[in-house]
N, C-alpha and C. Protein backbone atom coordinates (compact mmCIF):
# COMPACT_ATOMS: atom_id res chain seq x y z
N UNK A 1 160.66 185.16 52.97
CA UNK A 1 160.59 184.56 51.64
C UNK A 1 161.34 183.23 51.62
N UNK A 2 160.74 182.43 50.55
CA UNK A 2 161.62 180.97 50.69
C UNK A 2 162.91 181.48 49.87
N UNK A 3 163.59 180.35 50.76
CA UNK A 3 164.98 180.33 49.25
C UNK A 3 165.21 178.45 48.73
N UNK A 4 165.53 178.72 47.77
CA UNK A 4 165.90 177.12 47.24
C UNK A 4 167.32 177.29 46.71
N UNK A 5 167.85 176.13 47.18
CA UNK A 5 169.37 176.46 47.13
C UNK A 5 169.36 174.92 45.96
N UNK A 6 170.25 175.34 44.84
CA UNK A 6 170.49 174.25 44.04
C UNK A 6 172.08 174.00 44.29
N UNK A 7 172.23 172.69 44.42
CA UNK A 7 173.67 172.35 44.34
C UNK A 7 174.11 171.96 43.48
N UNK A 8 174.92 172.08 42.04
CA UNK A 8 175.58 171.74 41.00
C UNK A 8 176.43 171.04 40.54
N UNK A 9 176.70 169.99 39.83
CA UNK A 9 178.22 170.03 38.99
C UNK A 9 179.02 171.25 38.79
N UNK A 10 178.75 172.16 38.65
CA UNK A 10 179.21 173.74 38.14
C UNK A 10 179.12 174.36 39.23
N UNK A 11 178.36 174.07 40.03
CA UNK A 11 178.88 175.04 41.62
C UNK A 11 177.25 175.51 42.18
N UNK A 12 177.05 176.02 43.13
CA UNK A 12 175.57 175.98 43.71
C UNK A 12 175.21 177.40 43.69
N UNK A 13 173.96 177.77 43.19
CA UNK A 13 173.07 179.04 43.07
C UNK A 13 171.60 179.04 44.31
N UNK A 14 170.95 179.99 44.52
CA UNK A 14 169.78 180.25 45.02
C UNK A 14 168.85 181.07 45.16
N UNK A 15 167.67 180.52 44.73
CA UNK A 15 166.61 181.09 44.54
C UNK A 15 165.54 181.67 45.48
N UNK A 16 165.27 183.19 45.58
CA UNK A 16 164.27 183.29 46.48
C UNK A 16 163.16 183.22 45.14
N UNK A 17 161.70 182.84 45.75
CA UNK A 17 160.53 182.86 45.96
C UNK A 17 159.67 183.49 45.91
N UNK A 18 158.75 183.68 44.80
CA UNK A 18 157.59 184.84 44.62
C UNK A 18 156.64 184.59 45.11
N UNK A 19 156.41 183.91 46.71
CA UNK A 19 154.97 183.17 46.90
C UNK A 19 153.67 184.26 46.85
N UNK A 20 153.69 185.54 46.75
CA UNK A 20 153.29 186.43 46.77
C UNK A 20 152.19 186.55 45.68
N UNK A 21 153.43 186.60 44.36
CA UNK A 21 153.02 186.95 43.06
C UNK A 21 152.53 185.71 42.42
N UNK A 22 153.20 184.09 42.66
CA UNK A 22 152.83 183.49 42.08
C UNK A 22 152.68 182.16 42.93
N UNK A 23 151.45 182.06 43.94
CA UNK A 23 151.84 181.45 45.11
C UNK A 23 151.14 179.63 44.19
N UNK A 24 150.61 179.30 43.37
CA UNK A 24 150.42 178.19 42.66
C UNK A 24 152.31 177.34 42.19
N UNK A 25 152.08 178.54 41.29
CA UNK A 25 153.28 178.16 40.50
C UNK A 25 154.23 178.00 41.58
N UNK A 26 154.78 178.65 42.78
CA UNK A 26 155.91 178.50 43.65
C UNK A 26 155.15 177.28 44.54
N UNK A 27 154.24 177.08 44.93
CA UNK A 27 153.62 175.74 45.74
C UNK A 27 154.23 174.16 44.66
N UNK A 28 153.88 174.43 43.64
CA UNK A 28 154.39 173.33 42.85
C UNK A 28 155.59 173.63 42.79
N UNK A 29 155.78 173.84 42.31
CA UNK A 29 157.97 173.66 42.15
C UNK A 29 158.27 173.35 43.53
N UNK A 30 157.75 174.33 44.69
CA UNK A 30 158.81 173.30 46.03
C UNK A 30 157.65 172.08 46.20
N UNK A 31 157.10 171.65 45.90
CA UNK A 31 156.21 170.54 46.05
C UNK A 31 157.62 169.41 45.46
N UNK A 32 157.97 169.90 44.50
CA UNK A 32 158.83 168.95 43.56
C UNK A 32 160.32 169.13 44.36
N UNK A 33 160.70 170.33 44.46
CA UNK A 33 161.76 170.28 45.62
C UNK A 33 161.74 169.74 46.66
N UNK A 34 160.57 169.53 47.65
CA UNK A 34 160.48 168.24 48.86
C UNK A 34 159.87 167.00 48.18
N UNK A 35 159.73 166.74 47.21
CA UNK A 35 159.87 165.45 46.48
C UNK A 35 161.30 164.68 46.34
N UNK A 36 161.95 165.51 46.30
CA UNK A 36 163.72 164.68 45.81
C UNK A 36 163.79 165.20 44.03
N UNK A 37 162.66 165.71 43.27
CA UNK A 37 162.28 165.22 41.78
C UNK A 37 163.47 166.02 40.78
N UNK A 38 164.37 166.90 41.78
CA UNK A 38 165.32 167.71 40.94
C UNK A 38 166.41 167.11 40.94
N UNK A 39 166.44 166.13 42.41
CA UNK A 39 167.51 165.33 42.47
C UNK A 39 168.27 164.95 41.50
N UNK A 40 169.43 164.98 40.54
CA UNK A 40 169.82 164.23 39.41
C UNK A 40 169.72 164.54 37.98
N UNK A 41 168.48 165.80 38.22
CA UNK A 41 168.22 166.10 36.49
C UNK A 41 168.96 167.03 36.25
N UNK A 42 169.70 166.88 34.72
CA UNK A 42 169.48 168.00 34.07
C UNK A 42 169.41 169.35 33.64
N UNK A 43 170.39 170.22 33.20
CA UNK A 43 170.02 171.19 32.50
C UNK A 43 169.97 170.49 31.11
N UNK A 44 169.27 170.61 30.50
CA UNK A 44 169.08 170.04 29.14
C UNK A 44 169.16 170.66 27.88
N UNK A 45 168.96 171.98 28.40
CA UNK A 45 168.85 173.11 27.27
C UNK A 45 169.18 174.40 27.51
N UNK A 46 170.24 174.69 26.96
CA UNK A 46 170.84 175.27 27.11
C UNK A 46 171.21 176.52 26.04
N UNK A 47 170.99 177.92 26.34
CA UNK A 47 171.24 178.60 25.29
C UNK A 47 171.78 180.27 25.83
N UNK A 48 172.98 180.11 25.20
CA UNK A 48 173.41 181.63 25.62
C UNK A 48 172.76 182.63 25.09
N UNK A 49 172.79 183.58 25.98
CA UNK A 49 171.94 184.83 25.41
C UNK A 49 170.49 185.05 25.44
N UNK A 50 170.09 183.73 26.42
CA UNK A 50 168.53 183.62 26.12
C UNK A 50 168.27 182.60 27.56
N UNK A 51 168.44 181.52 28.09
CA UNK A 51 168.01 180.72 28.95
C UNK A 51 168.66 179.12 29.49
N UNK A 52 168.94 178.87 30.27
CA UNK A 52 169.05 177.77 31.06
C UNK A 52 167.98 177.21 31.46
N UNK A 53 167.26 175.95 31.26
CA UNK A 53 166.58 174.82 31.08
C UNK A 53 166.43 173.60 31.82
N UNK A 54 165.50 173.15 33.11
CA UNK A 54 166.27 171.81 33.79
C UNK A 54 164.39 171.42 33.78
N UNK A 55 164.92 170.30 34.47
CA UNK A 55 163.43 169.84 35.26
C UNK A 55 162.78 168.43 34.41
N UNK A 56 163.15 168.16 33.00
CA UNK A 56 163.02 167.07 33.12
C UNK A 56 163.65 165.73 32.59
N UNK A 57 164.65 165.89 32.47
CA UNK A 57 165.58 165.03 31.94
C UNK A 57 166.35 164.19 33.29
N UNK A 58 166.66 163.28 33.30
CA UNK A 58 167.73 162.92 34.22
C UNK A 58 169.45 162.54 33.66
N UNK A 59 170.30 162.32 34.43
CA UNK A 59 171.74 162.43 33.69
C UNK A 59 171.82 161.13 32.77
N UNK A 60 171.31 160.47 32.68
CA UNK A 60 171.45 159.16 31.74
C UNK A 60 170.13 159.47 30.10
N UNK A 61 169.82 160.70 30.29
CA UNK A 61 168.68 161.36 29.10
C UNK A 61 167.29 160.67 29.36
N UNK A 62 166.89 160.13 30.38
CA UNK A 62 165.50 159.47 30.40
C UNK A 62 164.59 160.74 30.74
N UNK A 63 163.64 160.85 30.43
CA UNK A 63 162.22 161.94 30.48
C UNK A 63 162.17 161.33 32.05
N UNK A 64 161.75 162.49 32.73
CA UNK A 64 161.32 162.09 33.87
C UNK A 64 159.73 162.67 33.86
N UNK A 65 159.07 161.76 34.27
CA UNK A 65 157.27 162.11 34.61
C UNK A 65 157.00 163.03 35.57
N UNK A 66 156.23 163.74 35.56
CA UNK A 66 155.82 164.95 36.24
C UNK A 66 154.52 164.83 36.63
N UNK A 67 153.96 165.38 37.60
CA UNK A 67 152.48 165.36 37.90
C UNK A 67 152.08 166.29 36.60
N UNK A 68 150.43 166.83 37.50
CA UNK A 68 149.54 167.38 36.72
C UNK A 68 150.03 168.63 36.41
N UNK A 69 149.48 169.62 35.67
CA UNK A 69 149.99 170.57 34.81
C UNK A 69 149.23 171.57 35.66
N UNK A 70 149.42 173.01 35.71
CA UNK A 70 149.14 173.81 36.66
C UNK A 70 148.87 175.19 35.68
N UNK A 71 147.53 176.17 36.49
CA UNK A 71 147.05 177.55 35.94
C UNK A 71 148.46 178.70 35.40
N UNK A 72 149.17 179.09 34.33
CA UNK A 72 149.95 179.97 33.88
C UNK A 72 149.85 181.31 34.76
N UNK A 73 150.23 181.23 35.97
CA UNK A 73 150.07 182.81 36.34
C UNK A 73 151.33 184.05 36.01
N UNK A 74 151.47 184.08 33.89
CA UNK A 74 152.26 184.76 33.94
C UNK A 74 151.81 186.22 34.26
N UNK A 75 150.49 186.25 34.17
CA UNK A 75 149.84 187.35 34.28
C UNK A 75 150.28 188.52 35.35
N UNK A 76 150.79 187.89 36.42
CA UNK A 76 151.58 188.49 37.34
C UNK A 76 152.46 189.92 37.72
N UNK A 77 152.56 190.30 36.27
CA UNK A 77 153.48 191.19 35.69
C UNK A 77 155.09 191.34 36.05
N UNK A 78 155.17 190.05 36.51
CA UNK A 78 156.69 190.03 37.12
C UNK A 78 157.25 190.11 35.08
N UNK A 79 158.26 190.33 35.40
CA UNK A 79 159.29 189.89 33.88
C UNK A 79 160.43 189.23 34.13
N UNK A 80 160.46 188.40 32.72
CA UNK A 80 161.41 187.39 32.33
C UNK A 80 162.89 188.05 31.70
N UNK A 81 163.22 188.88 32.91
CA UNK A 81 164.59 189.60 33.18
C UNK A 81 166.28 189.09 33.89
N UNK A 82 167.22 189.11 33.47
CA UNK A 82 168.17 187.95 33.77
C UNK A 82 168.18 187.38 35.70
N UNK A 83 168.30 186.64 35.36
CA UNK A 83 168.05 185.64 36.64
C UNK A 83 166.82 185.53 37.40
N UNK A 84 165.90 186.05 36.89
CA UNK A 84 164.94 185.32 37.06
C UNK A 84 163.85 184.03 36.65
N UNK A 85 163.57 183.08 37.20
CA UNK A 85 163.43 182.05 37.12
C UNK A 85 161.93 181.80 36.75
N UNK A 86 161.50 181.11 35.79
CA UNK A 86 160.01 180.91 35.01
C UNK A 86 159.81 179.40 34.76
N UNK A 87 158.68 179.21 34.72
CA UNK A 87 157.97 177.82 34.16
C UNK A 87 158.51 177.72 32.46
N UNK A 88 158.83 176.79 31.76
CA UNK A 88 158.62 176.03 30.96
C UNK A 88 157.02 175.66 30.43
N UNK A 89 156.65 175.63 29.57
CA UNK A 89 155.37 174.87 29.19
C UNK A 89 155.59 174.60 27.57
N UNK A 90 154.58 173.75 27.02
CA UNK A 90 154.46 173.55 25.62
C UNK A 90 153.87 174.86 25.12
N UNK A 91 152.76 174.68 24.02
CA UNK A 91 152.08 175.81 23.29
C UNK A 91 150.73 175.88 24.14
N UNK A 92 150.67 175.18 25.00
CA UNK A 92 149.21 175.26 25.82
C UNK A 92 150.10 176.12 27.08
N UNK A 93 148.68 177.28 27.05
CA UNK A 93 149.65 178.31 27.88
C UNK A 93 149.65 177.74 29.55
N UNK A 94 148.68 176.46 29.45
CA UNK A 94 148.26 176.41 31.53
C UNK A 94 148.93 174.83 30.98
N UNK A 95 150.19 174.52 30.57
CA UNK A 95 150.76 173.38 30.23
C UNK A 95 152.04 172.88 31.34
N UNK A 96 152.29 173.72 31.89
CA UNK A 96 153.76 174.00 32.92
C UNK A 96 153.70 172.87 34.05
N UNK A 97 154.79 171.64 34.55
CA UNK A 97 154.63 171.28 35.63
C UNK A 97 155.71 171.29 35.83
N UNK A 98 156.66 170.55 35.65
CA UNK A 98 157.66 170.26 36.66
C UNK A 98 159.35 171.63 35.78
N UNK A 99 159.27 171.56 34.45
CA UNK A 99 160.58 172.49 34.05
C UNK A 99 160.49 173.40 33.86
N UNK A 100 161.57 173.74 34.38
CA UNK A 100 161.59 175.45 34.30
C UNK A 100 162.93 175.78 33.72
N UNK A 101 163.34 177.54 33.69
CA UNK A 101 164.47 177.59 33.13
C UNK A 101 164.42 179.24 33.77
N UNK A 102 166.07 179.65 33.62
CA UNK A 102 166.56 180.59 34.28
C UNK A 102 166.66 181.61 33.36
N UNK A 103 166.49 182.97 33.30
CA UNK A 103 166.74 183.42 32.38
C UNK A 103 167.97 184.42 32.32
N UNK A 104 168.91 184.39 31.10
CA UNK A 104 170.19 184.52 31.14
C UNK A 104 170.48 185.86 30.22
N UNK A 105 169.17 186.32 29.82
CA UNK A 105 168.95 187.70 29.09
C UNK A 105 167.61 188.62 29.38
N UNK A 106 167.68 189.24 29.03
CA UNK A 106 166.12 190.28 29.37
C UNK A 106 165.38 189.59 28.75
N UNK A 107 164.62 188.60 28.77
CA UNK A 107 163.82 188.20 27.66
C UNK A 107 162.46 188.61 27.92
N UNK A 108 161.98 189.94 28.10
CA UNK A 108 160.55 190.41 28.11
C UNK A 108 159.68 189.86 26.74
N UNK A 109 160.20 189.75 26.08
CA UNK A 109 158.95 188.99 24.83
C UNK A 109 158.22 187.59 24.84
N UNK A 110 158.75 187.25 26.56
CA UNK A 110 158.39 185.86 27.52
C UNK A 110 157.24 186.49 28.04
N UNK A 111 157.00 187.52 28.50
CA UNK A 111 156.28 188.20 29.88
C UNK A 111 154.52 188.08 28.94
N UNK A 112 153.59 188.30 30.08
CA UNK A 112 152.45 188.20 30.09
C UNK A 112 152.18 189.55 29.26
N UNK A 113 150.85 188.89 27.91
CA UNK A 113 150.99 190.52 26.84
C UNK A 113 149.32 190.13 27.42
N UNK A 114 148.35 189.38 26.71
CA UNK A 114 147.13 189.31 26.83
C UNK A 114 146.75 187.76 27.23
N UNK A 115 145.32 187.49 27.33
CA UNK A 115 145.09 185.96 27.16
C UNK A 115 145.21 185.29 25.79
N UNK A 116 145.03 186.07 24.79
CA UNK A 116 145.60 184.81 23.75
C UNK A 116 147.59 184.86 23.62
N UNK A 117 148.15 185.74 24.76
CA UNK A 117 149.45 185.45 24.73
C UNK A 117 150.07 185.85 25.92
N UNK A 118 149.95 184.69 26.65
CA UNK A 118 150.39 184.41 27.96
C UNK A 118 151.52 184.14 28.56
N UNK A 119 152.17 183.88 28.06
CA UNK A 119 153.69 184.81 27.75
C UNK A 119 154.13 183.35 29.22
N UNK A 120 155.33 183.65 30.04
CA UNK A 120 155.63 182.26 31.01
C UNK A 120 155.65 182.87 32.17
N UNK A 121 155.52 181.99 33.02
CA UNK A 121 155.64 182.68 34.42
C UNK A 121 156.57 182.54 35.33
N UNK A 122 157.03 184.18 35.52
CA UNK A 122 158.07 184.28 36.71
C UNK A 122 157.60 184.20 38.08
N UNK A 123 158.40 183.14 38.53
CA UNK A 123 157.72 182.89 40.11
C UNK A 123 159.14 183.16 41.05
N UNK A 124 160.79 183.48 40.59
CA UNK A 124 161.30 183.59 41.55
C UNK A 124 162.64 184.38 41.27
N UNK A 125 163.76 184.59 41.67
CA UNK A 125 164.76 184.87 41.12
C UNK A 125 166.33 184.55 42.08
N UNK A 126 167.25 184.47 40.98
CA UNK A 126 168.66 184.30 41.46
C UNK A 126 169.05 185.09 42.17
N UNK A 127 169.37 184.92 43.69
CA UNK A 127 170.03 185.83 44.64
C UNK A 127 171.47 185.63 44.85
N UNK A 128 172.11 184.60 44.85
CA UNK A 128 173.39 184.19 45.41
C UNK A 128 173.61 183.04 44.15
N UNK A 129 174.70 183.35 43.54
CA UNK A 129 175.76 182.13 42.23
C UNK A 129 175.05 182.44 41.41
N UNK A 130 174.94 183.63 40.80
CA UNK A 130 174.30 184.20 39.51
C UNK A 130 175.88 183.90 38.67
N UNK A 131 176.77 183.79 38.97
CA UNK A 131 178.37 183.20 38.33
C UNK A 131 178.29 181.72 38.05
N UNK A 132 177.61 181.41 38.70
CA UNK A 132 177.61 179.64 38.08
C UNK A 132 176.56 179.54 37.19
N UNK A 133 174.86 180.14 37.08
CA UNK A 133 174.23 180.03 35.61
C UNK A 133 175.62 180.46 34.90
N UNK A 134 175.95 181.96 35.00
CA UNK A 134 176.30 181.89 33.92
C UNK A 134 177.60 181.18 33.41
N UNK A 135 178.41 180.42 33.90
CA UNK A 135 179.04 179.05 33.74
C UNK A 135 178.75 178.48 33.05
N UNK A 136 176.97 177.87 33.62
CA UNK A 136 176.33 176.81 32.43
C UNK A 136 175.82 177.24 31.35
N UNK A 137 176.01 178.41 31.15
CA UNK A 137 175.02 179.02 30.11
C UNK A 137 175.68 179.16 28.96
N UNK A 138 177.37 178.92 29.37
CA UNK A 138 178.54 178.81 28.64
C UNK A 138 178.86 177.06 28.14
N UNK A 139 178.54 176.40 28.27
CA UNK A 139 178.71 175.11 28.00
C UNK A 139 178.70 174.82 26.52
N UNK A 140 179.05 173.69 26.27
CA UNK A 140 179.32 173.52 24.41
C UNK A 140 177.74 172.71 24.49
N UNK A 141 176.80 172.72 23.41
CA UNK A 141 175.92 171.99 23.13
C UNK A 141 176.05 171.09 21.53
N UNK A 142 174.73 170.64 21.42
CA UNK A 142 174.59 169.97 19.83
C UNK A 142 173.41 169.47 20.37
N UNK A 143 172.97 168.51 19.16
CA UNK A 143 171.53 168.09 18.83
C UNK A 143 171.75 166.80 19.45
N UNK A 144 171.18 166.51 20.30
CA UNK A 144 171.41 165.43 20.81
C UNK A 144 170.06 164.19 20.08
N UNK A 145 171.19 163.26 19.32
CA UNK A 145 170.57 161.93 18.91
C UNK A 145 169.74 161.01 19.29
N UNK A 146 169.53 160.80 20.56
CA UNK A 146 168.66 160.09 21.05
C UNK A 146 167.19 160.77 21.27
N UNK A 147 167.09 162.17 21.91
CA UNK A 147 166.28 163.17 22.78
C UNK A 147 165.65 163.89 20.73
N UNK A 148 166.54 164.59 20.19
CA UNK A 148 166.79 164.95 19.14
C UNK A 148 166.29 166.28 19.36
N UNK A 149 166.55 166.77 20.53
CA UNK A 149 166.68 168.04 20.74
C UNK A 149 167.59 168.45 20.50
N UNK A 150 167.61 170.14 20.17
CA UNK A 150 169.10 171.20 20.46
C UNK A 150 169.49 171.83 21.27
N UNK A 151 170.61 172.19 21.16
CA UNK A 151 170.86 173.14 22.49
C UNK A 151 171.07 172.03 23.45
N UNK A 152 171.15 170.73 23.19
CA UNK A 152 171.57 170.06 24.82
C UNK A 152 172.96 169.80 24.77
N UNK A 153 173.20 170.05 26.71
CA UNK A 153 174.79 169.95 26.62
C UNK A 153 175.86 168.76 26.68
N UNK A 154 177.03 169.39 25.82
CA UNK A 154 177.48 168.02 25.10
C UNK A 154 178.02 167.09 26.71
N UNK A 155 178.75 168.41 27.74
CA UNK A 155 178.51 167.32 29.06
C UNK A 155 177.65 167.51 29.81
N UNK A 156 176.83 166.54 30.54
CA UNK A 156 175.48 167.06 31.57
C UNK A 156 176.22 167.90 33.00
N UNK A 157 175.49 168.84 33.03
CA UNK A 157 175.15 169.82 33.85
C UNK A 157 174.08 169.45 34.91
N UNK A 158 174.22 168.81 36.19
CA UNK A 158 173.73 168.10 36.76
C UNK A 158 173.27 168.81 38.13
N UNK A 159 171.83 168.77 38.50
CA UNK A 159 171.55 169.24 39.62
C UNK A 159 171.63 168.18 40.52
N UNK A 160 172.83 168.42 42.10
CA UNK A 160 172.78 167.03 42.58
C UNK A 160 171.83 167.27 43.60
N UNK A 161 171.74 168.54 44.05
CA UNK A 161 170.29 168.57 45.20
C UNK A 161 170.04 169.95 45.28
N UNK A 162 168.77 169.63 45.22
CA UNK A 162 168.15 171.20 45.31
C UNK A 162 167.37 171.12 46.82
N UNK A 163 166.98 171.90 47.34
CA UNK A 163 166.37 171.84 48.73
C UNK A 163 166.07 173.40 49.44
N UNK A 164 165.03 173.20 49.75
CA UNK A 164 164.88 174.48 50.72
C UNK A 164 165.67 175.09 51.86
N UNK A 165 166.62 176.14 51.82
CA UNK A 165 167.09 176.79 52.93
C UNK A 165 166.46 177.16 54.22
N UNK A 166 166.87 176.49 55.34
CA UNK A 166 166.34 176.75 56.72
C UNK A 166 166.39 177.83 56.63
């Protein structure tokens, strides 16, 4: 199985790999991991009791561009259970490219119910520094003025390299 090792401001975690269950969704994300594209961004959103958030912000708040948007395979029946790791998307359920977020509670009311509710997709989970999410998951937030999102943190939480483990 792959692992992706993130290195932190807050200290470094790692992820094995559902290429199995969700071999699209895990092809893109390390597509973006041997890109450099995590380099520098972001946790942006941040919420205890519910999820950790990265992928497209960078530390100065600029949106970072993402390729094309990719098939929702939450269908998978994996669940959005703590430390495991899911796509991000808007209200379009096959909307997901580059952010994702960790999840920091059982949040099964994420998981795949039918096609008109496609719930997000788990493609991997926290094996090693499940103590540092929850670090960041502890951080102070507010509405940030520029972005005019919530939940972002009042200091950035910065991924300085993420990369695949030999």
């Amino acid at each position: 199985m792959t692992k992706v090792i993130f290195e932190t401001s807050h200290g470094n975690f790692s992820i094995e790999m559902y290429e199995a269950k969700a071999p699209t969704t895990v092809e893109n994300f390390l597509n973006y991991v041997k890109s450099g594209f995590y380099n520098g961004i972001i946790f942006h959103r941040i919420i205890d009791g519910f999820m950790v958030q990265a992928g497209g912000y960078d530390s100065e708040w600029n949106y970072k561009e993402s390729d094309s948007t990719i098939k929702n395979e939450a269908d998978n029946m994996l669940s959005n259970e703590i430390g495991t790791i899911a796509m991000a998307r808007t209200n379009d359920p096959h909307s997901a490219s580059s952010q994702f977020f960790i999840n920091v509670a059982n949040n099964t009311f994420l998981n795949y119910q039918n096609k008109s509710n496609w719930g997000y997709c788990v493609f991997g989970k926290v094996v090693e520094g499940m103590e540092v999410v929850n670090k960041i998951k502890e951080v102070d937030t507010f509405v940030n003025p520029m972005t005019r999102m919530q939940d972002w943190p009042k200091d950035n939480v910065v991924i300085e390299k993420a990369y695949i483990a030999e």
